[in-house]
PDB file of N, CA and C in Angstrom:
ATOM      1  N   UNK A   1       4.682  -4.663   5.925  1.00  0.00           N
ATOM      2  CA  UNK A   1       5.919  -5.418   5.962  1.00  0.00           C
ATOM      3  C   UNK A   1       6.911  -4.806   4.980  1.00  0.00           C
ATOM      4  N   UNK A   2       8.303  -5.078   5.439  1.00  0.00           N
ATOM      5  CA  UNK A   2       9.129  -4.328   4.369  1.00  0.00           C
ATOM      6  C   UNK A   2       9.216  -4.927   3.276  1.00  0.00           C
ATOM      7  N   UNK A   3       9.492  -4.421   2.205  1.00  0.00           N
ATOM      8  CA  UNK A   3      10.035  -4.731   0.826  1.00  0.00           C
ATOM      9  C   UNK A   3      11.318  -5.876   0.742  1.00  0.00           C
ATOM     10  N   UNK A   4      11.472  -6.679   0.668  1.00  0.00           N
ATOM     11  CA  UNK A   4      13.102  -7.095   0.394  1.00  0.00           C
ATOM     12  C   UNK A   4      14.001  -6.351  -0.285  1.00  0.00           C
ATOM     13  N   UNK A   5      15.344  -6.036  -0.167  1.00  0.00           N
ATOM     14  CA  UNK A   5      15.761  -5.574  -0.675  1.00  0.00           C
ATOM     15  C   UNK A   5      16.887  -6.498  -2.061  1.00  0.00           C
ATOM     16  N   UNK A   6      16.646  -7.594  -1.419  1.00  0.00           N
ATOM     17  CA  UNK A   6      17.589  -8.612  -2.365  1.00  0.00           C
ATOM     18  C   UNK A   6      17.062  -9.870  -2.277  1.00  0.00           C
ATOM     19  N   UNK A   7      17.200 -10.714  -2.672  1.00  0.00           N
ATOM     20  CA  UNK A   7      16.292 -12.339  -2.820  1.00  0.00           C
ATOM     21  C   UNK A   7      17.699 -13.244  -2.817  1.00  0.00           C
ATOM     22  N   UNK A   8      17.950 -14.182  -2.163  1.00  0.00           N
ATOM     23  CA  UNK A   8      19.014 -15.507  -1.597  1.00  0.00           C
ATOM     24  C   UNK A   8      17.759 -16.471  -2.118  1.00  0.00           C
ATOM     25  N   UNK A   9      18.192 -17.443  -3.087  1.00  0.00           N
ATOM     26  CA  UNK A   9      17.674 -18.423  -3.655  1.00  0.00           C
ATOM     27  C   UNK A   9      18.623 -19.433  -3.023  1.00  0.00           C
ATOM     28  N   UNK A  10      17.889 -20.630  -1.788  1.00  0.00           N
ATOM     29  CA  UNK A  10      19.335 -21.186  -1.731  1.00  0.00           C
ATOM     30  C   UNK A  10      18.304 -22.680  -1.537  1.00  0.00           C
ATOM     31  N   UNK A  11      17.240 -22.622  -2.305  1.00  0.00           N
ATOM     32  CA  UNK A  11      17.075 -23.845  -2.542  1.00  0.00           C
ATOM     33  C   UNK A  11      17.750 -24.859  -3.143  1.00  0.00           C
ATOM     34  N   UNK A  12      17.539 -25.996  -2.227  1.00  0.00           N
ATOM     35  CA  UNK A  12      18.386 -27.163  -2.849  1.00  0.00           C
ATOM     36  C   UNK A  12      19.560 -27.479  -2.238  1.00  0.00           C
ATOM     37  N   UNK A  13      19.618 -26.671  -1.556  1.00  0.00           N
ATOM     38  CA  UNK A  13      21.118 -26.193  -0.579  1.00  0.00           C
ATOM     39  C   UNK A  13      20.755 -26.880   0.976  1.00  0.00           C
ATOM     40  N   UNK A  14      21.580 -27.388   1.274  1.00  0.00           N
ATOM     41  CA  UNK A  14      21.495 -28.269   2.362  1.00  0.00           C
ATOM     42  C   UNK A  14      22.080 -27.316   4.094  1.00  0.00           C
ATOM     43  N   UNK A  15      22.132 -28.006   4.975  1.00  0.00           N
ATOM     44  CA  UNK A  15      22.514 -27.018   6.234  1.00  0.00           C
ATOM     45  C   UNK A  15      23.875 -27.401   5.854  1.00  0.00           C
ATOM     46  N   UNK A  16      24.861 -26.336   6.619  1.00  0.00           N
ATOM     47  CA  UNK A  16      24.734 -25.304   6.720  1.00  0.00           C
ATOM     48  C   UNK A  16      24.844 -24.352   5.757  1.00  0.00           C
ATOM     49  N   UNK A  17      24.141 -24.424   4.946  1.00  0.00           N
ATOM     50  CA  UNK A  17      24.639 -23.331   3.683  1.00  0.00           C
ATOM     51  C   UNK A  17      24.058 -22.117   3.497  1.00  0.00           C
ATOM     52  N   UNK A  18      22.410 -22.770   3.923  1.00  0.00           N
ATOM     53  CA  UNK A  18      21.297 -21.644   3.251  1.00  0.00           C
ATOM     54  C   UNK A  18      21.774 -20.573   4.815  1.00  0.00           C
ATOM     55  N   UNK A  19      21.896 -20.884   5.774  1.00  0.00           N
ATOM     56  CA  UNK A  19      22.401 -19.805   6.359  1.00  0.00           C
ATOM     57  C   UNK A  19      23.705 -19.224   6.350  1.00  0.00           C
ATOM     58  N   UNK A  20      24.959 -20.416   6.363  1.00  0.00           N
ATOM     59  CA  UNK A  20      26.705 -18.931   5.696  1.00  0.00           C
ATOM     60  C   UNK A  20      26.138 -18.442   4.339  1.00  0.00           C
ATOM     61  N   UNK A  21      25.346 -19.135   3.451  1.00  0.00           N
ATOM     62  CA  UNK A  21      25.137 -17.857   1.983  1.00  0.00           C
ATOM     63  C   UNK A  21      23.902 -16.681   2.412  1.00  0.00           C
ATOM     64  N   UNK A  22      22.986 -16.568   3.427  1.00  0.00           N
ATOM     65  CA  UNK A  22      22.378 -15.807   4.018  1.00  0.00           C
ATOM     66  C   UNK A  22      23.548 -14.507   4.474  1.00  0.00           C
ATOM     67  N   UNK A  23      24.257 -15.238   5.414  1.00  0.00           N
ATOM     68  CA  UNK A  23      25.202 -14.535   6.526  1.00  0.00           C
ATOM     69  C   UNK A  23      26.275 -13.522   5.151  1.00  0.00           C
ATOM     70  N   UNK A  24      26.602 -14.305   4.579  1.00  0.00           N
ATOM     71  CA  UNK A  24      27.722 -13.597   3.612  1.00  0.00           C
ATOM     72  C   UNK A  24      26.454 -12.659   2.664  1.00  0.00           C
ATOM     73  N   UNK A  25      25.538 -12.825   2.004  1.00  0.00           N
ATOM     74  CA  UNK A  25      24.837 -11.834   1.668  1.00  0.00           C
ATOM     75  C   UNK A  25      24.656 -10.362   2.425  1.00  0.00           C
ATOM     76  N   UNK A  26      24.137 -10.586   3.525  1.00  0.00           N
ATOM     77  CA  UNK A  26      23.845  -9.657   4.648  1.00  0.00           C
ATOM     78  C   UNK A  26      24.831  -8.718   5.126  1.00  0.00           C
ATOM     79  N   UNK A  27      25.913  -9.229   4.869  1.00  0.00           N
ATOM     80  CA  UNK A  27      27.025  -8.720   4.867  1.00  0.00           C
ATOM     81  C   UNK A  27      27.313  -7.390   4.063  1.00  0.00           C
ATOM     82  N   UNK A  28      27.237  -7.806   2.779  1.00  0.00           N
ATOM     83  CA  UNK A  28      26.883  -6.753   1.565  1.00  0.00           C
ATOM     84  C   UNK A  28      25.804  -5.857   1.559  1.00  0.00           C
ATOM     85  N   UNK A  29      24.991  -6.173   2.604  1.00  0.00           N
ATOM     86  CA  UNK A  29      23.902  -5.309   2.493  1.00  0.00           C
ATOM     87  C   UNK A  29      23.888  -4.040   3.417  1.00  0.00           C
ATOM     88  N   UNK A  30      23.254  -3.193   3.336  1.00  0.00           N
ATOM     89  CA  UNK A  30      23.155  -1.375   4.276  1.00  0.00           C
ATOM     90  C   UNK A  30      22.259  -2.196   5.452  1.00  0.00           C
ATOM     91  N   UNK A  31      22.957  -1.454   6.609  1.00  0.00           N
ATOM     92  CA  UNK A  31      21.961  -2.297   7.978  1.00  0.00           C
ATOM     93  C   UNK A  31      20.804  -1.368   7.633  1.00  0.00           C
ATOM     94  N   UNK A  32      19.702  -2.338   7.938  1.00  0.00           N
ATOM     95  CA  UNK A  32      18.190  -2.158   7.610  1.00  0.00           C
ATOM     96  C   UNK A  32      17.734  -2.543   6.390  1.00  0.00           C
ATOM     97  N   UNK A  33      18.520  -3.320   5.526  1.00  0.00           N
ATOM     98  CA  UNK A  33      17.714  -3.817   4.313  1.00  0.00           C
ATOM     99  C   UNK A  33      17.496  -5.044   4.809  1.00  0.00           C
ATOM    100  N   UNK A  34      16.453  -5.283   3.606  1.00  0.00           N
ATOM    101  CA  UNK A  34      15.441  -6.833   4.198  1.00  0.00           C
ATOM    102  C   UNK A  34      16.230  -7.396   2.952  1.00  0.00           C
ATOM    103  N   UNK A  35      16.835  -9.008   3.281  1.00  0.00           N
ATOM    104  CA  UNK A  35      16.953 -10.157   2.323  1.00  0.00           C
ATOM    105  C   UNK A  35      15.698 -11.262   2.298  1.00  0.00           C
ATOM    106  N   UNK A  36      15.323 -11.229   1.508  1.00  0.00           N
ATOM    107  CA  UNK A  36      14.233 -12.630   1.462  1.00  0.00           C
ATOM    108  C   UNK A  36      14.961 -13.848   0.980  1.00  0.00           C
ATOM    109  N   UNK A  37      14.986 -14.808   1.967  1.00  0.00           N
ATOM    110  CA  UNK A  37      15.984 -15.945   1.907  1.00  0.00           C
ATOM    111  C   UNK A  37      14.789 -17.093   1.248  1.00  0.00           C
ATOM    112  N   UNK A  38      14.923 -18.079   0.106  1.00  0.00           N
ATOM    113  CA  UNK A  38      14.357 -19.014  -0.663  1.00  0.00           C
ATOM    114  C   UNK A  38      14.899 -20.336   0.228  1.00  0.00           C
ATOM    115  N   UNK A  39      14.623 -21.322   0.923  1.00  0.00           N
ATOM    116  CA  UNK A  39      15.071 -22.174   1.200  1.00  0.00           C
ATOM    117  C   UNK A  39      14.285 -23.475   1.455  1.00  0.00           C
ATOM    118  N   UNK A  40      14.488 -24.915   1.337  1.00  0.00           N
ATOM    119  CA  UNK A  40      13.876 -25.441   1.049  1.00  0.00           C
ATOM    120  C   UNK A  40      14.320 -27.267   2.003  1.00  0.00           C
ATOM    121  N   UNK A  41      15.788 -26.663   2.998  1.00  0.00           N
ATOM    122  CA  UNK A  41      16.196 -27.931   3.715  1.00  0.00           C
ATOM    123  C   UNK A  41      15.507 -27.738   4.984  1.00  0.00           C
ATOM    124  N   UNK A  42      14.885 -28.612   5.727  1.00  0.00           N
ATOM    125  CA  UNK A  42      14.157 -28.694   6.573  1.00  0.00           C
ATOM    126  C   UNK A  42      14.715 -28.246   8.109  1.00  0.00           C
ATOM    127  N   UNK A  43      15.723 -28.521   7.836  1.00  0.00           N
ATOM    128  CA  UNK A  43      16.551 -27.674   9.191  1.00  0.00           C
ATOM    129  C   UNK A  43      16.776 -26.246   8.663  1.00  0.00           C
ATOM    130  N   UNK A  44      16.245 -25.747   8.026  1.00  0.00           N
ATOM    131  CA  UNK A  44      16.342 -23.752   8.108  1.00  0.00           C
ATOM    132  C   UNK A  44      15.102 -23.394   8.698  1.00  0.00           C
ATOM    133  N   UNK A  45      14.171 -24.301   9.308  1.00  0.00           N
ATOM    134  CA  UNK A  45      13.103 -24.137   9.973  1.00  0.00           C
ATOM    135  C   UNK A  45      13.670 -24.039  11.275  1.00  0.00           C
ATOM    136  N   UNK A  46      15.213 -24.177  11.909  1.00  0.00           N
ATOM    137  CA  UNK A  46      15.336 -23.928  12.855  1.00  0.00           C
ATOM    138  C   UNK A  46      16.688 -23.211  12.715  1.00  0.00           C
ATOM    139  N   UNK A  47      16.976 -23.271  11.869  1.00  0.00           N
ATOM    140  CA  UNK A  47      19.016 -22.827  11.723  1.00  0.00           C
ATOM    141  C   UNK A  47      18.579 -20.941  11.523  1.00  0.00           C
ATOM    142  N   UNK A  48      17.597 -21.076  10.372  1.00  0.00           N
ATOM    143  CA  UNK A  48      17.336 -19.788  10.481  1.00  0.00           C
ATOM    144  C   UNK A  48      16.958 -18.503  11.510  1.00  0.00           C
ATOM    145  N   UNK A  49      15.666 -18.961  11.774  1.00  0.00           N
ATOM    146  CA  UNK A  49      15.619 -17.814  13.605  1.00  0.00           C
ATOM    147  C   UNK A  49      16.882 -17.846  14.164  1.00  0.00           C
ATOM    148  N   UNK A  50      17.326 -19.260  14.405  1.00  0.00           N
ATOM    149  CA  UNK A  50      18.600 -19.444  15.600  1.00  0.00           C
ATOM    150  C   UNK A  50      19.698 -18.062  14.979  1.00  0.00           C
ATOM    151  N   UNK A  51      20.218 -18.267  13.532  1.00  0.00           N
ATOM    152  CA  UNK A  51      20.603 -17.227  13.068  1.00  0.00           C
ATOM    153  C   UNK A  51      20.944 -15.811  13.273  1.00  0.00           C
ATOM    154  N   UNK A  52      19.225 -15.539  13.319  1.00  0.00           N
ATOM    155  CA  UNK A  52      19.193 -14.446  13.271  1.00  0.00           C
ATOM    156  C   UNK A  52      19.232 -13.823  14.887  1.00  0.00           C
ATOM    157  N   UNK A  53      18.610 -14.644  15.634  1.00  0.00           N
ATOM    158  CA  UNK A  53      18.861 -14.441  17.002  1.00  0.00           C
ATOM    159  C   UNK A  53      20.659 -14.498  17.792  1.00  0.00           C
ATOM    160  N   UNK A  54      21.279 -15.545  17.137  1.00  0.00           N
ATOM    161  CA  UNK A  54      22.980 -14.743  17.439  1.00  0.00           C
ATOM    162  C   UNK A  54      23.209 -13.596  16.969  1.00  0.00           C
ATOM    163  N   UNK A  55      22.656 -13.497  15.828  1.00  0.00           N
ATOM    164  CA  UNK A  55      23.402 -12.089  14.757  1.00  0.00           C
ATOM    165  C   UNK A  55      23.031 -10.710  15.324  1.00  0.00           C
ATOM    166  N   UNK A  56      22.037 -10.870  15.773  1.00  0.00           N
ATOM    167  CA  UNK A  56      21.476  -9.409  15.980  1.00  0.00           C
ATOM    168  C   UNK A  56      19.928  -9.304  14.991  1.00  0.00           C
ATOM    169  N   UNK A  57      20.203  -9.944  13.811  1.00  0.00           N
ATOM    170  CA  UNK A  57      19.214  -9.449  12.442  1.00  0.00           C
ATOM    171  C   UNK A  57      18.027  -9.852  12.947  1.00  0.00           C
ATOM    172  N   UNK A  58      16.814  -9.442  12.685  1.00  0.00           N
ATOM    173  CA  UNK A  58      15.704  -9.316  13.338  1.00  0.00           C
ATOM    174  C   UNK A  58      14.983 -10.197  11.722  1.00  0.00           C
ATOM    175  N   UNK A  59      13.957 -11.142  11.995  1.00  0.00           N
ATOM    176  CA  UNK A  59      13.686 -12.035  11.413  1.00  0.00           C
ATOM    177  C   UNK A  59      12.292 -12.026  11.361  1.00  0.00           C
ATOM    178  N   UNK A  60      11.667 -10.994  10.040  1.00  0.00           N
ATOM    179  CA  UNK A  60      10.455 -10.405  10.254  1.00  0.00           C
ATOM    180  C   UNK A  60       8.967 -10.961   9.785  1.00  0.00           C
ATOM    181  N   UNK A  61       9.597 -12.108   8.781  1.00  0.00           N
ATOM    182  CA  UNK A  61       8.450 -13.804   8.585  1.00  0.00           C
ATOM    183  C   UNK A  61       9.112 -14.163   8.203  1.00  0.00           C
ATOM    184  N   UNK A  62       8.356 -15.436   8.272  1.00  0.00           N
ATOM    185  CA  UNK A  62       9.164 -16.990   8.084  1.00  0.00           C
ATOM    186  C   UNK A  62       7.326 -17.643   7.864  1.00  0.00           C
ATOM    187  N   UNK A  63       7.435 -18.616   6.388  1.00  0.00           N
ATOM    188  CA  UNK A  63       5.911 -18.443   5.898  1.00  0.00           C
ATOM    189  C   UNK A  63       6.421 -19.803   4.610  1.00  0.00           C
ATOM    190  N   UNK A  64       5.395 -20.364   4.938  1.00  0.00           N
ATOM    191  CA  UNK A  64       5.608 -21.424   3.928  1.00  0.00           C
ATOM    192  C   UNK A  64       5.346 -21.743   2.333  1.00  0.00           C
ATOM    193  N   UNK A  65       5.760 -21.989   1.405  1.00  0.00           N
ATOM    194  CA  UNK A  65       4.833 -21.578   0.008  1.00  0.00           C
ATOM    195  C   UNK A  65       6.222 -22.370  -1.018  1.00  0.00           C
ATOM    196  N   UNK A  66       5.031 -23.219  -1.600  1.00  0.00           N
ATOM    197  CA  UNK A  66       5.127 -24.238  -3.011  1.00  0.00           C
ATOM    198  C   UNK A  66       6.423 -25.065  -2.458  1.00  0.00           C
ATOM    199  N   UNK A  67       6.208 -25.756  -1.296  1.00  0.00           N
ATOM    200  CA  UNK A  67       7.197 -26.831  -1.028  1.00  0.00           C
ATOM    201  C   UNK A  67       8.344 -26.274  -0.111  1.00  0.00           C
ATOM    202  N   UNK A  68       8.394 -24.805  -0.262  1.00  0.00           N
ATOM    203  CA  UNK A  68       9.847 -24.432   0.671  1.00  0.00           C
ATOM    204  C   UNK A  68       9.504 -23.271   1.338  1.00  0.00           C
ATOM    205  N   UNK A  69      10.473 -22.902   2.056  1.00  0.00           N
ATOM    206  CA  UNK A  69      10.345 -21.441   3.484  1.00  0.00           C
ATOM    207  C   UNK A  69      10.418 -20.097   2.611  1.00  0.00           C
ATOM    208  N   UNK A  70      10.158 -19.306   3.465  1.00  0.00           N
ATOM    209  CA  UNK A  70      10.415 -17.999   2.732  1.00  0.00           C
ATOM    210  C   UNK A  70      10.817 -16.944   3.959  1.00  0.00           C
ATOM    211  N   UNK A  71      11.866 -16.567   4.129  1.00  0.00           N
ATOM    212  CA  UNK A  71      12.083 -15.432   5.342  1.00  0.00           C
ATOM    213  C   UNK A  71      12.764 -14.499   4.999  1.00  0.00           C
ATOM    214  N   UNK A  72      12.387 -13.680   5.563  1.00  0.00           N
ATOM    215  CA  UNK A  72      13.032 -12.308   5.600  1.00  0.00           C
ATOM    216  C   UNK A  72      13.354 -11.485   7.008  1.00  0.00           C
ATOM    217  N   UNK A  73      14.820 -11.483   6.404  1.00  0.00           N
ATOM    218  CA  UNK A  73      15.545 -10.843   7.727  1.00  0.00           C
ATOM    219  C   UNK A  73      16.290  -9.788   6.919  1.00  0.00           C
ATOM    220  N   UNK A  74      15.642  -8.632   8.429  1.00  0.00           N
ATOM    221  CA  UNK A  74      16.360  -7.169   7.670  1.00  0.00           C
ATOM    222  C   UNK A  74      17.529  -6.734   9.005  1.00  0.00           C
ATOM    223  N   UNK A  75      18.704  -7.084   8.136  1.00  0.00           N
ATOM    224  CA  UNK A  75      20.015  -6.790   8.704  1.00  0.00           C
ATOM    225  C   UNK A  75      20.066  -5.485  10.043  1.00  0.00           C
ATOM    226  N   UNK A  76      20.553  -6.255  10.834  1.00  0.00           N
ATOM    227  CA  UNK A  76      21.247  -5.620  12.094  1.00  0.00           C
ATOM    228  C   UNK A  76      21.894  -3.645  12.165  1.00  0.00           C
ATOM    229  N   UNK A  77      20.839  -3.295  12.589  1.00  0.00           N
ATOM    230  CA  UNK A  77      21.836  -1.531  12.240  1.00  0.00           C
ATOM    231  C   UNK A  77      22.324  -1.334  13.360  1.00  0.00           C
TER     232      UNK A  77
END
């Protein structure tokens, strides 16, 4: 699996956030780096894939650990 290349802490963060502060990260990033997104509102269990499936960004786990999500999506080249 790839490395992340950057970490989005957006626990605590409610919809829609943890995905526009995902989206605006990704942005900044070289297509093909991995962001590992921290999130912890129960709708990024679905906002997220959905996400990444408009965007293009390919969404390479999604894995549960100490109360919140953990995914990583490596940006659209």
């Amino acid at each position: 699996m790839s490395n992340p290349n950057e970490t989005l802490d957006a626990l605590g963060l409610l919809c829609p956030l943890p995905v526009l502060k995902a989206r605006k990260r990704l942005k900044s990033l070289p297509a093909g780096a991995v962001l590992r997104v921290l999130a912890d509102d129960p709708a990024a269990i679905v906002d997220v894939p959905h996400f990444c499936a408009e965007s293009g960004h390919q969404l390479l786990s999604q894995e549960d650990a100490d109360g919140h999500q953990v995914y990583l999506i490596q940006k659209a080249g």
